[in-house]
N, C-alpha and C. Protein backbone atom coordinates (compact mmCIF):
# COMPACT_ATOMS: atom_id res chain seq x y z
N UNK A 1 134.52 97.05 84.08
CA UNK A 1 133.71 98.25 84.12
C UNK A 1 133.01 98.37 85.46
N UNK A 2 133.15 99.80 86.36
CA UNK A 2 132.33 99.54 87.38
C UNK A 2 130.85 100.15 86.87
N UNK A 3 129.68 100.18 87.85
CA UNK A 3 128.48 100.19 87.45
C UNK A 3 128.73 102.09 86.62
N UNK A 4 128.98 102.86 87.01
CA UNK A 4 129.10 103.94 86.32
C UNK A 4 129.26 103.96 84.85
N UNK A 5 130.62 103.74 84.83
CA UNK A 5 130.79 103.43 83.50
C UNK A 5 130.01 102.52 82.64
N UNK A 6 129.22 101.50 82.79
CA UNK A 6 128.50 100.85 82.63
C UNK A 6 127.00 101.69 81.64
N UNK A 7 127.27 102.39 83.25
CA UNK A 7 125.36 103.43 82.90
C UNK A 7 125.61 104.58 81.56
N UNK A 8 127.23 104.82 81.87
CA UNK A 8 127.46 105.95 80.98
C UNK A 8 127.28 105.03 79.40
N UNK A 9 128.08 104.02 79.38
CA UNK A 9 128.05 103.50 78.02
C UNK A 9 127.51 102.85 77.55
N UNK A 10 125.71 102.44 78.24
CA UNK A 10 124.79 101.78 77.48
C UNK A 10 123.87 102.81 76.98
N UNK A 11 123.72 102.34 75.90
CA UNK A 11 122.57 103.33 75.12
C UNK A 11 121.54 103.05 73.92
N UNK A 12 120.71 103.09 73.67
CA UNK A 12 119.62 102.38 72.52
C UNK A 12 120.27 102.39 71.38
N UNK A 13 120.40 100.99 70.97
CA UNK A 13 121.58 100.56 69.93
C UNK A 13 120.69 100.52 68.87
N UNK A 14 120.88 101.84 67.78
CA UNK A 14 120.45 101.36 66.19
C UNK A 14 120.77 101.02 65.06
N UNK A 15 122.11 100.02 65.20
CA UNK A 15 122.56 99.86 64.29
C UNK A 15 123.34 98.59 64.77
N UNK A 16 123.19 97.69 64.19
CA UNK A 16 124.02 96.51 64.68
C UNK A 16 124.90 95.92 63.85
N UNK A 17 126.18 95.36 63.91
CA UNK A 17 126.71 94.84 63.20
C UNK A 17 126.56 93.45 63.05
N UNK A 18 125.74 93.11 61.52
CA UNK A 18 125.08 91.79 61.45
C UNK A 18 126.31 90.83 60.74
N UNK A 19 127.83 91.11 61.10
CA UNK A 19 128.69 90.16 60.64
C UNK A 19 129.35 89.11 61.69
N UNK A 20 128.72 90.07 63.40
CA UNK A 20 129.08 89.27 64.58
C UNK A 20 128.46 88.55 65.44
N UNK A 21 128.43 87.39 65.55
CA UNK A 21 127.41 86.57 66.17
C UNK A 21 127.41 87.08 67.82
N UNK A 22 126.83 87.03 68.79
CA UNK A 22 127.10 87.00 69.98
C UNK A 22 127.82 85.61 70.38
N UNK A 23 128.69 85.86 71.08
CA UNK A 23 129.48 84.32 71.50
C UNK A 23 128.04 83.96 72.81
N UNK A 24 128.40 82.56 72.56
CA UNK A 24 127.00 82.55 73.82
C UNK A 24 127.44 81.96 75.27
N UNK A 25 128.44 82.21 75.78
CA UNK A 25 128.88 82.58 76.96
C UNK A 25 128.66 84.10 77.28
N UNK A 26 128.64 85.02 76.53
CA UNK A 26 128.30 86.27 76.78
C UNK A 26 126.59 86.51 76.58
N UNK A 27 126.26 85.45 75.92
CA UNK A 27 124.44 85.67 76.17
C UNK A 27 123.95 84.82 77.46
N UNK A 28 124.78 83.95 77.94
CA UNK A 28 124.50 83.31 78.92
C UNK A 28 125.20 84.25 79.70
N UNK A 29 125.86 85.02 80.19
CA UNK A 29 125.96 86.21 81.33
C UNK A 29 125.11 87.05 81.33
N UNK A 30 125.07 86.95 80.23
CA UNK A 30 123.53 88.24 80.11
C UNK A 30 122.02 87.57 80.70
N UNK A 31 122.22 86.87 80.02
CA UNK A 31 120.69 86.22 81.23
C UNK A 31 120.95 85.45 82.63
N UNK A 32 122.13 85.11 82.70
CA UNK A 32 122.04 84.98 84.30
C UNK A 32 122.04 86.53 85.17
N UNK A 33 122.25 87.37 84.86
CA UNK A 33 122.29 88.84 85.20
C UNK A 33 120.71 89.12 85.58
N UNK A 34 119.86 88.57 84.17
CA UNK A 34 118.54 88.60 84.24
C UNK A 34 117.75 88.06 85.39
N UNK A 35 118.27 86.80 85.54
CA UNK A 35 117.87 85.80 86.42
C UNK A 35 118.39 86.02 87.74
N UNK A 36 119.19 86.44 87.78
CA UNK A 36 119.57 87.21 89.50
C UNK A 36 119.17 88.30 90.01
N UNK A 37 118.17 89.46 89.08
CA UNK A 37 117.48 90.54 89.40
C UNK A 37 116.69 90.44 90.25
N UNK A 38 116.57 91.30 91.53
CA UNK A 38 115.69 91.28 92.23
C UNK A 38 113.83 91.34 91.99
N UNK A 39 112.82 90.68 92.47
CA UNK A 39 111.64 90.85 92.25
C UNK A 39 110.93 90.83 93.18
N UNK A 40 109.59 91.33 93.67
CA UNK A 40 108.62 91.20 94.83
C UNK A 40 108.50 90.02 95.36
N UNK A 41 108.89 89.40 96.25
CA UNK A 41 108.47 88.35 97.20
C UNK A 41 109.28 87.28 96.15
N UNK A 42 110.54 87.58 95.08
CA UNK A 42 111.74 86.94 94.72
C UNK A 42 110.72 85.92 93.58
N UNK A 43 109.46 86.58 93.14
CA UNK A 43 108.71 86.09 92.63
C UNK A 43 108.57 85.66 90.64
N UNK A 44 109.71 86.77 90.34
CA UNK A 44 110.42 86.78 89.16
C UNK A 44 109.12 86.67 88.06
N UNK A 45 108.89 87.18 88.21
CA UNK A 45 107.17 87.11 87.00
C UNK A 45 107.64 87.52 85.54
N UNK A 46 108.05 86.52 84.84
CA UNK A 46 108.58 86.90 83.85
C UNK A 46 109.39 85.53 82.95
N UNK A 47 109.05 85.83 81.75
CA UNK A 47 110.05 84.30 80.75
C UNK A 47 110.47 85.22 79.75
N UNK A 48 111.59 84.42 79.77
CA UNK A 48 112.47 85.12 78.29
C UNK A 48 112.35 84.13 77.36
N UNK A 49 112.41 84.84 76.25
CA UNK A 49 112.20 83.43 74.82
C UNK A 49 113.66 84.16 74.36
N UNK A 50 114.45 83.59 73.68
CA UNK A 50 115.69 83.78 73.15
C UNK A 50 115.39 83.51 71.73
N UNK A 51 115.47 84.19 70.80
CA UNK A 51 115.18 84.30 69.87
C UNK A 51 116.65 84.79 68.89
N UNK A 52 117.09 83.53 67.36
CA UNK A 52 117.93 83.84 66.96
C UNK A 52 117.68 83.00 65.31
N UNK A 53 118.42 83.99 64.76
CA UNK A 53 117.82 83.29 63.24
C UNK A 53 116.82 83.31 62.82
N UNK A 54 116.54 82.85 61.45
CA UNK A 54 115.22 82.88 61.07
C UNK A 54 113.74 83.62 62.27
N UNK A 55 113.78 82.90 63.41
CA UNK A 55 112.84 83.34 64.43
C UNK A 55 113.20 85.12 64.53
N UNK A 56 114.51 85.23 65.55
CA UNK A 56 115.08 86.73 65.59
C UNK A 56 114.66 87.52 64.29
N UNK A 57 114.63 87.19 62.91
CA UNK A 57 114.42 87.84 62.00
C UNK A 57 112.73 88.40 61.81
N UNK A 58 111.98 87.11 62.10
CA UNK A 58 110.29 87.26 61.84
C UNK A 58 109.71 88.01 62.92
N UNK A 59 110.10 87.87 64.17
CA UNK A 59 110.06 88.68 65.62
C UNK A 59 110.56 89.83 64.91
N UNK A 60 111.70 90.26 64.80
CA UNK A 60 111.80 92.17 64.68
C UNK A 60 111.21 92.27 63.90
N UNK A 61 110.38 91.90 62.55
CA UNK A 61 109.64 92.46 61.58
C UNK A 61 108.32 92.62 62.07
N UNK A 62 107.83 91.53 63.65
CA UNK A 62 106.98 92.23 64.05
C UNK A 62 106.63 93.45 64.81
N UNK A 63 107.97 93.85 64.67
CA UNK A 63 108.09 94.84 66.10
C UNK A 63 108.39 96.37 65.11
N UNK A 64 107.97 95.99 63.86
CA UNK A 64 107.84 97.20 63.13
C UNK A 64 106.31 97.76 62.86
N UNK A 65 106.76 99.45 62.33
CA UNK A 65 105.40 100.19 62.37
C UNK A 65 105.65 101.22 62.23
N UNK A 66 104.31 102.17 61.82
CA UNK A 66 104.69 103.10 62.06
C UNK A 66 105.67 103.83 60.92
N UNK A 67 105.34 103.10 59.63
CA UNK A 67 106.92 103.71 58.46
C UNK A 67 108.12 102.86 58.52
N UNK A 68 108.59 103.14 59.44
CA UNK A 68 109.96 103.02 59.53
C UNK A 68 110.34 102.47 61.37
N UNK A 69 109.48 102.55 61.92
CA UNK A 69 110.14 102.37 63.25
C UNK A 69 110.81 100.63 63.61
N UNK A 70 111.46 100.77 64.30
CA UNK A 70 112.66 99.58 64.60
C UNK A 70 112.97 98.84 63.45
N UNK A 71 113.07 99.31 62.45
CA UNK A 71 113.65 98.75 61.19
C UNK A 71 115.37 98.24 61.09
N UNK A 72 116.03 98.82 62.22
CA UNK A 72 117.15 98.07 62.85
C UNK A 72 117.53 96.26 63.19
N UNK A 73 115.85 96.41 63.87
CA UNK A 73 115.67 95.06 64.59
C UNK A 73 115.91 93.67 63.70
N UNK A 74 116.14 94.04 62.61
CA UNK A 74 116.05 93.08 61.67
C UNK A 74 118.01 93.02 62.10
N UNK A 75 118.64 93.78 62.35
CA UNK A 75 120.27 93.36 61.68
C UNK A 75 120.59 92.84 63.26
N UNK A 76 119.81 92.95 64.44
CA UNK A 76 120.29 92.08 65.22
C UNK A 76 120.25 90.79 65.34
N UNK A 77 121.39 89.76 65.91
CA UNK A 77 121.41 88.53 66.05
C UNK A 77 120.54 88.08 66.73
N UNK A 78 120.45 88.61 68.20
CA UNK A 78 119.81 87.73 69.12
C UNK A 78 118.39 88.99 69.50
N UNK A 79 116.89 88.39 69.82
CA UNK A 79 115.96 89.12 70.33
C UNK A 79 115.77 88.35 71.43
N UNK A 80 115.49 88.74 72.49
CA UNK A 80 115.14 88.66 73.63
C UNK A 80 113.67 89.55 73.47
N UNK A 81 112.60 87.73 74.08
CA UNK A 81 111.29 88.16 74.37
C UNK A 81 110.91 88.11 75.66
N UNK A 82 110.17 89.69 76.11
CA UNK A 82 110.34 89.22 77.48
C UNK A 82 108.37 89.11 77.70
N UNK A 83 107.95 88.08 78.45
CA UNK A 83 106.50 87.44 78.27
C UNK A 83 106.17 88.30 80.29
N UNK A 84 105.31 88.46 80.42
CA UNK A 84 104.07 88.68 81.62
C UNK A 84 104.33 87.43 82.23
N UNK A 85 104.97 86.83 83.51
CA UNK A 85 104.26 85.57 84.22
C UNK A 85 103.50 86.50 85.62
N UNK A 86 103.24 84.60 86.16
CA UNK A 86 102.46 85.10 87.20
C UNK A 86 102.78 85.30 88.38
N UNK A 87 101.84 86.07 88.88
CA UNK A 87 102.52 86.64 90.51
C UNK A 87 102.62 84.92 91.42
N UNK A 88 103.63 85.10 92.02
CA UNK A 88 103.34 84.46 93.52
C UNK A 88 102.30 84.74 94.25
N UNK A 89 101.58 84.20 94.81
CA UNK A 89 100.41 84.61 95.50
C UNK A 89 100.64 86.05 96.49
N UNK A 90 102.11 85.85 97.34
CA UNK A 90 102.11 86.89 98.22
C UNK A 90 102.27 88.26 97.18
N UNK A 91 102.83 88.05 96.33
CA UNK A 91 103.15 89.18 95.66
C UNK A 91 102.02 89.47 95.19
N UNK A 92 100.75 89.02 94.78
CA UNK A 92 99.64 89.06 94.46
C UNK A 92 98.65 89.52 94.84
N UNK A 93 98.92 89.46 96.15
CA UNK A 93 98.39 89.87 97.47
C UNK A 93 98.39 91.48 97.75
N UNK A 94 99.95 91.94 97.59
CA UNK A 94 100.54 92.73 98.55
C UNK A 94 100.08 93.64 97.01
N UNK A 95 100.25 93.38 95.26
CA UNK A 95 99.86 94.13 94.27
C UNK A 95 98.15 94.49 94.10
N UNK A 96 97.64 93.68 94.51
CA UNK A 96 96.00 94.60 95.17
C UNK A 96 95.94 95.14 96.58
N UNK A 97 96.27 94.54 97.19
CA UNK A 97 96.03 95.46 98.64
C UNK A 97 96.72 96.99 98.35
N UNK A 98 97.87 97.29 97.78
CA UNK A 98 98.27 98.41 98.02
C UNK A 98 98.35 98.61 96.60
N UNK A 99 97.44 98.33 95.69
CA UNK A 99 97.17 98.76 94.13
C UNK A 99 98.79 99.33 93.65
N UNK A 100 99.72 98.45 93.83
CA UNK A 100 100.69 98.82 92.64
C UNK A 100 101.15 97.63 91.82
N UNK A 101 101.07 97.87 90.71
CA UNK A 101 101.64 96.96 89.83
C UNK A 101 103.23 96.54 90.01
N UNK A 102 103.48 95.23 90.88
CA UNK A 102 104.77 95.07 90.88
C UNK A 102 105.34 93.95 90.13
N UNK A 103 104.58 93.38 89.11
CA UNK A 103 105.17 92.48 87.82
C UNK A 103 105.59 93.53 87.03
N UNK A 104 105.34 94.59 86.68
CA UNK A 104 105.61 95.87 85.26
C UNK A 104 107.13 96.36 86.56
N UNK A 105 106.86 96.77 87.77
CA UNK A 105 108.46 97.00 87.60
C UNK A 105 109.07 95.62 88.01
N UNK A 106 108.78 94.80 88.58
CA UNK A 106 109.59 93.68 88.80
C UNK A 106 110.02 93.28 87.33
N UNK A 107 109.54 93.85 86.26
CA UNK A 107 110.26 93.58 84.80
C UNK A 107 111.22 94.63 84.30
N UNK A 108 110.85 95.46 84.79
CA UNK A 108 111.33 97.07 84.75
C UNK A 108 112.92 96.52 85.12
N UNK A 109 112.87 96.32 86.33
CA UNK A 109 114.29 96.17 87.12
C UNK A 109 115.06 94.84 86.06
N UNK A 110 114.54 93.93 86.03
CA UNK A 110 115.24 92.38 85.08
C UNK A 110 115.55 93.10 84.35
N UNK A 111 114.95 94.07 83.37
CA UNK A 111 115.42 94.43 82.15
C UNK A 111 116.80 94.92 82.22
N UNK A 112 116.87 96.33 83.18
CA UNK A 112 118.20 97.25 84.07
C UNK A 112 119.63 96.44 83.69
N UNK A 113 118.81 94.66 85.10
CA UNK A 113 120.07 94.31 84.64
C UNK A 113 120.60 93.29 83.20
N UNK A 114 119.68 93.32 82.77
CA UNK A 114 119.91 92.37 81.72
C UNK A 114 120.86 93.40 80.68
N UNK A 115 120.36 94.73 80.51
CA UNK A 115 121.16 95.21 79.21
C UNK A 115 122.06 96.42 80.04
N UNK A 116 122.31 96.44 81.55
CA UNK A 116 123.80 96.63 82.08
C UNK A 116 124.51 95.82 81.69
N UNK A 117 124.25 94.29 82.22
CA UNK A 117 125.29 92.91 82.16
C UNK A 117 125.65 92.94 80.30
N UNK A 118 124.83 93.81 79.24
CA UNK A 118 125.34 93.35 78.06
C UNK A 118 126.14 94.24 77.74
N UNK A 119 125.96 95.74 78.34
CA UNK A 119 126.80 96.78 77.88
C UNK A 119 128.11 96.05 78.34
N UNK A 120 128.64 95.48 80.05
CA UNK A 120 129.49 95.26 80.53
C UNK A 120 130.26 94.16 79.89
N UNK A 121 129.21 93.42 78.66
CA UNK A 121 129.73 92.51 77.56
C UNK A 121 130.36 93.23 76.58
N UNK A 122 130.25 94.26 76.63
CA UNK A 122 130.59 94.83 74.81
C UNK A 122 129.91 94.62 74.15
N UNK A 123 128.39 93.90 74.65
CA UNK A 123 127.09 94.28 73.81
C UNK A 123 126.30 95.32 73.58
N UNK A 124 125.21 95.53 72.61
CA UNK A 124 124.35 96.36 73.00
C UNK A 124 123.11 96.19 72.33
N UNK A 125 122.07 96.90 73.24
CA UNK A 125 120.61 96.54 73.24
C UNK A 125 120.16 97.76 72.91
N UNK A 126 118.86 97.46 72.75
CA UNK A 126 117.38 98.75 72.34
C UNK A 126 116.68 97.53 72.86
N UNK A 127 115.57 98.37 73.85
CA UNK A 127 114.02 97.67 74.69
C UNK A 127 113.55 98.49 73.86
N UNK A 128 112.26 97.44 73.35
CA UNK A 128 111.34 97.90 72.17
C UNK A 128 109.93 97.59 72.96
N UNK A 129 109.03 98.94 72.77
CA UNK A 129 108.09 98.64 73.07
C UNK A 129 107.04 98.35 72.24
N UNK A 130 106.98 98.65 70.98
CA UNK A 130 106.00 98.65 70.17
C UNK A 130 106.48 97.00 68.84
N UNK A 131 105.32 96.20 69.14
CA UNK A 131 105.77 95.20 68.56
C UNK A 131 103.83 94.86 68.56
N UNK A 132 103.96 93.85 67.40
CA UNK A 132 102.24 93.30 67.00
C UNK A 132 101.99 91.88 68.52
N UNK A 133 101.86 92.40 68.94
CA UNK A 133 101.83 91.00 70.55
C UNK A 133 101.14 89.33 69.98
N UNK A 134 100.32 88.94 69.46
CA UNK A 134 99.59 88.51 68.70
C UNK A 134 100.99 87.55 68.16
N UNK A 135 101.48 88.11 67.20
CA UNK A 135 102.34 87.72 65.89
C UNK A 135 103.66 87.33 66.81
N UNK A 136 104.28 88.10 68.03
CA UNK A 136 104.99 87.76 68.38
C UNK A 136 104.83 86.25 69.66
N UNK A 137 103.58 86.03 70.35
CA UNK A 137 103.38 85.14 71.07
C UNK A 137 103.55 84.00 70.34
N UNK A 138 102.96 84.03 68.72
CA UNK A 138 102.48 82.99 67.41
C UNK A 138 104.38 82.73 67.46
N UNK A 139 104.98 83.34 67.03
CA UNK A 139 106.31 82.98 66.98
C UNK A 139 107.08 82.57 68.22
N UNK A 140 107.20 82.99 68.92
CA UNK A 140 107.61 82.46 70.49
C UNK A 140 107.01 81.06 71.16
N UNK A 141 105.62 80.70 70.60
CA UNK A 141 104.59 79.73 71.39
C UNK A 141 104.46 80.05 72.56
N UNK A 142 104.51 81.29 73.09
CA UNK A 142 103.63 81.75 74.72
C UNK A 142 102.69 82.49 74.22
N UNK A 143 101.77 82.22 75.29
CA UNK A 143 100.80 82.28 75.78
C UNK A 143 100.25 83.69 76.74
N UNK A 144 101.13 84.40 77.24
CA UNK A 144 101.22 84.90 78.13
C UNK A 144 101.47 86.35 77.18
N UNK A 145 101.61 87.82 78.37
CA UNK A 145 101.50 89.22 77.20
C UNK A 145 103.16 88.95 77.12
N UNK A 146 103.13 89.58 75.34
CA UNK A 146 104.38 90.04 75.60
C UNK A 146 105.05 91.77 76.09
N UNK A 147 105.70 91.52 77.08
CA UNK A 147 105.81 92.97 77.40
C UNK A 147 107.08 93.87 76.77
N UNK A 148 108.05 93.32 76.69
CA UNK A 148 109.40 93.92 76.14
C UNK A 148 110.19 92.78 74.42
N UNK A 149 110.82 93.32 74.13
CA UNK A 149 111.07 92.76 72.96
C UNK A 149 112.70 93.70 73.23
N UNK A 150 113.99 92.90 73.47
CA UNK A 150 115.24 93.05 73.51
C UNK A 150 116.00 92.61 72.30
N UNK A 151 117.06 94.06 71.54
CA UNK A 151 117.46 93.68 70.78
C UNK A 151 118.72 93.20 71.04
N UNK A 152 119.63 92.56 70.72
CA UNK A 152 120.98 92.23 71.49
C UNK A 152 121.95 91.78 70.32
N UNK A 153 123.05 92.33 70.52
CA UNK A 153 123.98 92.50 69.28
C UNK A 153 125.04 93.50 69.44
N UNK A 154 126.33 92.97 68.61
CA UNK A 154 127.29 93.95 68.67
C UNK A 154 127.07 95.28 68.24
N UNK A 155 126.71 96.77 68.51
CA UNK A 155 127.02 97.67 67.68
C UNK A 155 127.93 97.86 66.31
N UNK A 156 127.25 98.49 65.33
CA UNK A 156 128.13 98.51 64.23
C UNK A 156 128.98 99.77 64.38
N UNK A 157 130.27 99.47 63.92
CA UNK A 157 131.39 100.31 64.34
C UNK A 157 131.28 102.38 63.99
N UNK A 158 130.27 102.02 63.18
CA UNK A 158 129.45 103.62 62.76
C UNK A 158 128.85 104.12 63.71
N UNK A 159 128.68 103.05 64.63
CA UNK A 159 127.04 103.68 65.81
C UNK A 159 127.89 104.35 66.72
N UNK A 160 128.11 104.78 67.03
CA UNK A 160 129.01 105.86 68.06
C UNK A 160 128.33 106.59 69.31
N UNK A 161 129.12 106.33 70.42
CA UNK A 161 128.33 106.45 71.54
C UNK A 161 127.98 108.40 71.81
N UNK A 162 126.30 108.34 71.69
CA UNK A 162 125.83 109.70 71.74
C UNK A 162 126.28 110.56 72.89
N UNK A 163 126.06 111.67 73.01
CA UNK A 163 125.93 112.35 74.48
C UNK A 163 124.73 112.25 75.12
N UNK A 164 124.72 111.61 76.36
CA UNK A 164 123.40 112.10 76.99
C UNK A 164 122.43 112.93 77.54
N UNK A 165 121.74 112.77 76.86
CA UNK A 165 120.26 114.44 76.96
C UNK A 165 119.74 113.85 78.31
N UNK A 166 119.58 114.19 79.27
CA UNK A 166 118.99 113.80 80.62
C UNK A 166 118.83 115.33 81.24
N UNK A 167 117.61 114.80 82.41
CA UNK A 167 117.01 116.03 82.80
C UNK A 167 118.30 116.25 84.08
N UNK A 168 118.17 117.94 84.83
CA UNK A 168 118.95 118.11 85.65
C UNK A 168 118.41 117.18 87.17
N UNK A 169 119.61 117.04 87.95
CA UNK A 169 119.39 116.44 89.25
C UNK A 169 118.47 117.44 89.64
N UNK A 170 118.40 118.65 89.70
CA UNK A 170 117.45 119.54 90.44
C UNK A 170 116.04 119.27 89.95
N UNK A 171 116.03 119.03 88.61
CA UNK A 171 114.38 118.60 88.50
C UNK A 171 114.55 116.77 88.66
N UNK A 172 115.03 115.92 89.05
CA UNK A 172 115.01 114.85 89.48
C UNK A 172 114.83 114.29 91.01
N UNK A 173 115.54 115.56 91.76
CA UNK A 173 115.90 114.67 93.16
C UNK A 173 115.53 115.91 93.99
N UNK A 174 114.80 115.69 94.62
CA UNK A 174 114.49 116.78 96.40
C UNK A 174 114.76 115.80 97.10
N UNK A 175 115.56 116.91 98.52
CA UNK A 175 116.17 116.28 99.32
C UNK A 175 115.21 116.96 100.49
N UNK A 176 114.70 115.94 101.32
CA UNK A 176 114.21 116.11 102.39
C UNK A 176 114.51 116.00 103.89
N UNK A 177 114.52 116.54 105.05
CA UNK A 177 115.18 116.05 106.44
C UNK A 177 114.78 117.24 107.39
């Protein structure tokens, strides 16, 4: 798959098929993908907890709410927790002097490639933002925020790839010169 096709065919997976394990050579591509993402001053501010079984199960039940929301999260195999680390000093530096938060996208970007590298598996993911943080650190044993909660798993053969609703390039991109 080149990166196109890639972008075209990942999409927030709600439905997983809980009869296929992930082989874990394909979860280990997926997090070396993670682990090769670029970050501020290569500073990588960030831990993944891999979460599978029993754990994967008590994690997505925290990441429910709300009625019904991510009630999916339960039929995936594998959760990927993604935790807050700390800046490198320079990066630390350079995120107050010029007040931007570059751990939130230096996670932003890991994430990109983490659930490109799974689409390019024949996996698929949903980044969950709403999860009890608390309940999920208690299950993980960190310490640190949790910021993302990754679901990872085969699609179930019902889930069928949507069309994408995206805004036009004209309200996205001005070209300047």
């Amino acid at each position: 798959m080149n990166f196109m096709e890639i972008a075209e065919a990942r999409q927030s997976c709600r439905r997983y098929d809980e009869t296929r394990p992930v082989e874990p050579e394909k979860l280990q591509a997926v997090l070396e993908a993670a682990r090769l993402a670029p970050s501020a001053c290569n500073g990588q501010p960030w831990h993944l907890t891999v979460c599978t079984g029993e754990t994967a199960r008590q994690v997505a039940v925290a990441t429910r709410g709300m009625g019904g929301m991510n009630k999916f999260a339960v039929q995936a195999p594998v959760l990927i927790v993604v935790s807050e680390g700390a800046y490198v000093k320079s990066a630390a530096v350079g995120a107050k002097l010029k007040q931007n938060d570059y751990r939130s996208m230096d996670i932003g970007i890991m994430t990109a490639y983490l659930t490109a590298e799974a689409a390019a598996q024949g996996l698929s993911t949903c980044i969950l933002g709403w999860f009890d943080d608390e309940k999920v650190r208690s299950l993980c044993g960190t310490d640190t925020p949790t910021r993302l909660v990754i679901t990872l798993g085969y699609a179930h053969p019902e889930d069928k790839l949507r069309p994408k609703k995206r805004r036009s390039m004209d309200e996205l991109v001005k070209f300047v010169g």
